[in-house]
N, C-alpha and C. Protein backbone atom coordinates (compact mmCIF):
# COMPACT_ATOMS: atom_id res chain seq x y z
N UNK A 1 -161.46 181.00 24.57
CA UNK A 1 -160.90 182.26 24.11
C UNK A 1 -159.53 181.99 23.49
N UNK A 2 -159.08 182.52 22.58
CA UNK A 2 -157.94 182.48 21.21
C UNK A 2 -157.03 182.82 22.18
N UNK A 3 -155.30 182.78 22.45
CA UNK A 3 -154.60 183.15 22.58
C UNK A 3 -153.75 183.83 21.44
N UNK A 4 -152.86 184.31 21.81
CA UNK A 4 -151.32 185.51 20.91
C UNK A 4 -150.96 184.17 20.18
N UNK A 5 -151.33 183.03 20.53
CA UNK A 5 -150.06 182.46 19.85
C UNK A 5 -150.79 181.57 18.69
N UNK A 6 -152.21 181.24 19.25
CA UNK A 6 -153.35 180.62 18.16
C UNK A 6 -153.69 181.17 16.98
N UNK A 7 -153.99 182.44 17.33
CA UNK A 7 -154.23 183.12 17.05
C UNK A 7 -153.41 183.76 15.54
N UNK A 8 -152.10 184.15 16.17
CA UNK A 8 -150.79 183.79 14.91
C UNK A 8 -151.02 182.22 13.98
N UNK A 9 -150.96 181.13 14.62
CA UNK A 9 -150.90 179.72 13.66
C UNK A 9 -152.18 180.08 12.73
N UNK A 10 -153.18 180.73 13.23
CA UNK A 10 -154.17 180.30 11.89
C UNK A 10 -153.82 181.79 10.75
N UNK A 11 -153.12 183.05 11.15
CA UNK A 11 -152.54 183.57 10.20
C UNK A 11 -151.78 183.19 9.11
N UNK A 12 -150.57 182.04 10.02
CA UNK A 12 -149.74 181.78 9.06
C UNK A 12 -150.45 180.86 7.98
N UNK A 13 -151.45 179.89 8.91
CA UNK A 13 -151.93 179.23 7.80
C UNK A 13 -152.58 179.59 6.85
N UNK A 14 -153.22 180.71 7.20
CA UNK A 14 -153.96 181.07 5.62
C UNK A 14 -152.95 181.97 4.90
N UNK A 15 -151.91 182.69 5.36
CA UNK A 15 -150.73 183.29 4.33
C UNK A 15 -150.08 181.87 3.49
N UNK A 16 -149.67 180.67 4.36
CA UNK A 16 -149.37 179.51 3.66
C UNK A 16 -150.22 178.99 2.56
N UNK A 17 -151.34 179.29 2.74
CA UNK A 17 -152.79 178.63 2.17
C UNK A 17 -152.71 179.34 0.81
N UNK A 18 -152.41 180.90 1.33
CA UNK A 18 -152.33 181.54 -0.16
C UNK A 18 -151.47 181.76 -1.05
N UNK A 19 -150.47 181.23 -0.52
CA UNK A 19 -149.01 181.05 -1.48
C UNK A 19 -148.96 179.65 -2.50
N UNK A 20 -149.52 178.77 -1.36
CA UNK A 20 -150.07 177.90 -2.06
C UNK A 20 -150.70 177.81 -3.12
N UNK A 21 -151.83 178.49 -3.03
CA UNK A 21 -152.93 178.47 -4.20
C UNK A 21 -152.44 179.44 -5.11
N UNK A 22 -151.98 180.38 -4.92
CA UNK A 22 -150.60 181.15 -6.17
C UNK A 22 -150.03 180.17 -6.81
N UNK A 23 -149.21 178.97 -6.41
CA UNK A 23 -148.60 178.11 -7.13
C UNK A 23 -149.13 177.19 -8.03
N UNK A 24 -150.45 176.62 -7.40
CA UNK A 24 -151.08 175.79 -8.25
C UNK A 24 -151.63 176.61 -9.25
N UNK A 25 -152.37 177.91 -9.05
CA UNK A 25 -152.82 178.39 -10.51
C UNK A 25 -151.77 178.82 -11.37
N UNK A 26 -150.65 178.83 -11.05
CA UNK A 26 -149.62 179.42 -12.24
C UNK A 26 -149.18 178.37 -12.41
N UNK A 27 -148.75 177.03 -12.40
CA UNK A 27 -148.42 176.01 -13.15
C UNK A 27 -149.52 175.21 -13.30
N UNK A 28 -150.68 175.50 -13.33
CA UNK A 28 -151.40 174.97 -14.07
C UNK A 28 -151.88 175.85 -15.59
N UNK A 29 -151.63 177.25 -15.26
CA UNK A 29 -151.65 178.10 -16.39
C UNK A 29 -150.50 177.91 -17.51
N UNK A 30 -149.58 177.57 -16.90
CA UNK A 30 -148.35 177.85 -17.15
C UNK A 30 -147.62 176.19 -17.19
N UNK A 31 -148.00 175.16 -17.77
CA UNK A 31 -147.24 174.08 -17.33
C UNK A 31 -146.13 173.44 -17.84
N UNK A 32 -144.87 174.28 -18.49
CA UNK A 32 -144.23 174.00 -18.72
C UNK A 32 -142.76 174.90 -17.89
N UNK A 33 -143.46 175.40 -17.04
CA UNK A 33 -142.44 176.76 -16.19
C UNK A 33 -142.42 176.17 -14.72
N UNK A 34 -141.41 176.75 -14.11
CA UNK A 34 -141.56 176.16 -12.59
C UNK A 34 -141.93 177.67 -11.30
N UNK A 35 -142.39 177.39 -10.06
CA UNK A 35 -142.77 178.64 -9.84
C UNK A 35 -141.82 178.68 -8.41
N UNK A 36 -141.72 179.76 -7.53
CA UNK A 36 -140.28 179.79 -6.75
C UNK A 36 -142.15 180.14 -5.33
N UNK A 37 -142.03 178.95 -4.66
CA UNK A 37 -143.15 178.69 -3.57
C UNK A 37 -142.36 179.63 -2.33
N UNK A 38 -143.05 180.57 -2.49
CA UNK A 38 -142.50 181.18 -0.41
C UNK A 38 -143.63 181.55 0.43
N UNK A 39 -143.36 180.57 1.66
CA UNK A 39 -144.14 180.80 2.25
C UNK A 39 -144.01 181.34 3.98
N UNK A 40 -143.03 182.45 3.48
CA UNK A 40 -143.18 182.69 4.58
C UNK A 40 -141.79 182.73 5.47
N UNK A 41 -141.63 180.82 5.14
CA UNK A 41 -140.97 180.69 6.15
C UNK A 41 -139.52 179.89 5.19
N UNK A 42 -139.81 179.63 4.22
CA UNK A 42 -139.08 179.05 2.94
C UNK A 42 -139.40 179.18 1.89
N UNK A 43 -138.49 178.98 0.68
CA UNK A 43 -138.99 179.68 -0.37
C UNK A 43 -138.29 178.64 -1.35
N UNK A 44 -138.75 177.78 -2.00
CA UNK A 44 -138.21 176.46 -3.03
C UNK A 44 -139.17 176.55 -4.33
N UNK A 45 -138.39 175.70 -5.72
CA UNK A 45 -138.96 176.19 -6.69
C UNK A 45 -139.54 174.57 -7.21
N UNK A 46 -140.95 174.48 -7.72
CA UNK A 46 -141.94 173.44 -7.43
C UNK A 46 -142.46 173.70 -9.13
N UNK A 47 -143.12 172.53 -9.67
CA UNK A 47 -143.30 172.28 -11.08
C UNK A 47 -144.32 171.92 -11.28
N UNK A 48 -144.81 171.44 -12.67
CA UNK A 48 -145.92 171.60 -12.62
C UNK A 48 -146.38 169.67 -12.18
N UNK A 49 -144.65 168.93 -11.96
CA UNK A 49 -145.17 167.46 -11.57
C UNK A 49 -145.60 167.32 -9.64
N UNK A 50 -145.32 168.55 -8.91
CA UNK A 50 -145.95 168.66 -7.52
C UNK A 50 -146.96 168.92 -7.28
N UNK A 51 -148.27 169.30 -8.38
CA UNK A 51 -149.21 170.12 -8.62
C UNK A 51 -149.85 168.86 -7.35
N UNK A 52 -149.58 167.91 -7.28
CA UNK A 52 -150.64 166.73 -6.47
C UNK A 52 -150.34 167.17 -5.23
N UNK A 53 -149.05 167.15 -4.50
CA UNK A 53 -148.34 167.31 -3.11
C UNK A 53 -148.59 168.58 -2.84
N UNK A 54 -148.79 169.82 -3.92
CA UNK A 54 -149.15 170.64 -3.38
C UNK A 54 -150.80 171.03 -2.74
N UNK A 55 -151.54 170.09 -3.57
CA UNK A 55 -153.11 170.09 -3.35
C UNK A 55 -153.32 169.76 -2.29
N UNK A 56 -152.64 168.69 -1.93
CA UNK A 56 -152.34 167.59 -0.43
C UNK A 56 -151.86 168.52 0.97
N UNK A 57 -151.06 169.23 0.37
CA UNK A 57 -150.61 170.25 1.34
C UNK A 57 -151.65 171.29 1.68
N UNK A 58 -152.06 172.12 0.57
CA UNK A 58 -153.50 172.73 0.84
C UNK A 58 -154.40 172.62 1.43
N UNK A 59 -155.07 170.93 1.17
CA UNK A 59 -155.86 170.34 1.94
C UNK A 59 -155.52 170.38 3.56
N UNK A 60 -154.58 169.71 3.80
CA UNK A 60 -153.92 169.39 5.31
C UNK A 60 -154.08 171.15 5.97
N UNK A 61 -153.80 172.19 5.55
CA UNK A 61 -153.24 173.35 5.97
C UNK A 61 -154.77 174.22 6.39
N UNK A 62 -155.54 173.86 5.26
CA UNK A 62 -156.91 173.94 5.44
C UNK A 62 -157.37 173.59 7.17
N UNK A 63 -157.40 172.02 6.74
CA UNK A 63 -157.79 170.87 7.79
C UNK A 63 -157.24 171.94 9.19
N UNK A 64 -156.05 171.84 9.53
CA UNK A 64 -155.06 172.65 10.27
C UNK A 64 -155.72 173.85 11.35
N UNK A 65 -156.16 174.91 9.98
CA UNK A 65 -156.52 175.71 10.12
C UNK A 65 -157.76 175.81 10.68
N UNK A 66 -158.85 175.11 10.39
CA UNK A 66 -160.24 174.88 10.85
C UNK A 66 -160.07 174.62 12.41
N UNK A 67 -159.50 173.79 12.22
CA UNK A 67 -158.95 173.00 13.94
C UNK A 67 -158.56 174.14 14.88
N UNK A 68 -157.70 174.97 14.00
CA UNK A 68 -157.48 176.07 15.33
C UNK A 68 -158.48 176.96 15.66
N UNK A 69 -159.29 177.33 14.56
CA UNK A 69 -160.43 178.32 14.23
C UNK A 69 -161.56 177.74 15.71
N UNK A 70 -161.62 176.47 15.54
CA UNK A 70 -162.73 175.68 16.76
C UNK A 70 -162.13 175.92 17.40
N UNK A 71 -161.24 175.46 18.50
CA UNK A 71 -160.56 175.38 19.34
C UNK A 71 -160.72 177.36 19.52
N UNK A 72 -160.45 178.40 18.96
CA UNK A 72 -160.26 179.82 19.45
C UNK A 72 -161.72 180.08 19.62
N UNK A 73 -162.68 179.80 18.48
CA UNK A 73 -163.78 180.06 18.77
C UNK A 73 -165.29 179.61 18.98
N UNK A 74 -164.67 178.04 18.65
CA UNK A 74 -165.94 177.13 19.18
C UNK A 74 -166.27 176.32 17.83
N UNK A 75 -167.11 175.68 18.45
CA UNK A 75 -167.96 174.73 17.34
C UNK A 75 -168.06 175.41 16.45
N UNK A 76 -167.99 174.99 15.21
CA UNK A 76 -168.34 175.61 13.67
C UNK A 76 -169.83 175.49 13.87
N UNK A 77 -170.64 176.58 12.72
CA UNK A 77 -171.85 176.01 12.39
C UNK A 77 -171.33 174.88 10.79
N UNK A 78 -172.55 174.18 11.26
CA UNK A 78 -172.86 173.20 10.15
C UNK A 78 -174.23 173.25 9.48
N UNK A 79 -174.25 173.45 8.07
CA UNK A 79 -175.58 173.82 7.30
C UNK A 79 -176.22 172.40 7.01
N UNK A 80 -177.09 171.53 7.35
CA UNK A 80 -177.77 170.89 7.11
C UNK A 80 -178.99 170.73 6.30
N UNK A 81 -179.60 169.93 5.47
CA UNK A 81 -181.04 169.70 5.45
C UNK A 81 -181.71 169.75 6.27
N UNK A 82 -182.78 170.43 6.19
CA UNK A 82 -183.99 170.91 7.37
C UNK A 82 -184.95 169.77 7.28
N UNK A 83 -184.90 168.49 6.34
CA UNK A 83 -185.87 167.79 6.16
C UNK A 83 -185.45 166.43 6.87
């Protein structure tokens, strides 16, 4: 069962998750502009040469997030081949 406080980390992570992915589509739209990243908890201005560290970050925050998701509510399902 999830606690108050698990429960919060996988919020923040997907508010992080989506600030994130705000940034990468506007300097990739946009790649000559820089974009002002807040997430929340800080707010710094990132270009279109972080576009990698930010993917990396995404990924990890993802990863993060899944982890707490099991842990509150159990094993994921996993879709397999039936064959």
């Amino acid at each position: 069962m999830a606690d108050t406080f698990e429960l919060a980390q996988i919020t923040f992570s997907e508010e992080a998750i989506t600030a994130i992915n705000a940034a990468i589509i506007f300097l990739t739209l946009n790649p000559t502009k820089r974009y002002t990243l807040d997430t929340g908890q800080s707010r710094q201005e990132v270009s279109r040469q972080e576009l990698e560290q930010l993917k990396a970050l995404r990924e990890a925050l993802l990863s993060e997030r899944d982890t707490m998701k099991t842990r509150c509510f159990g094993k994921p399902i996993i879709n397999a081949p039936g064959w």
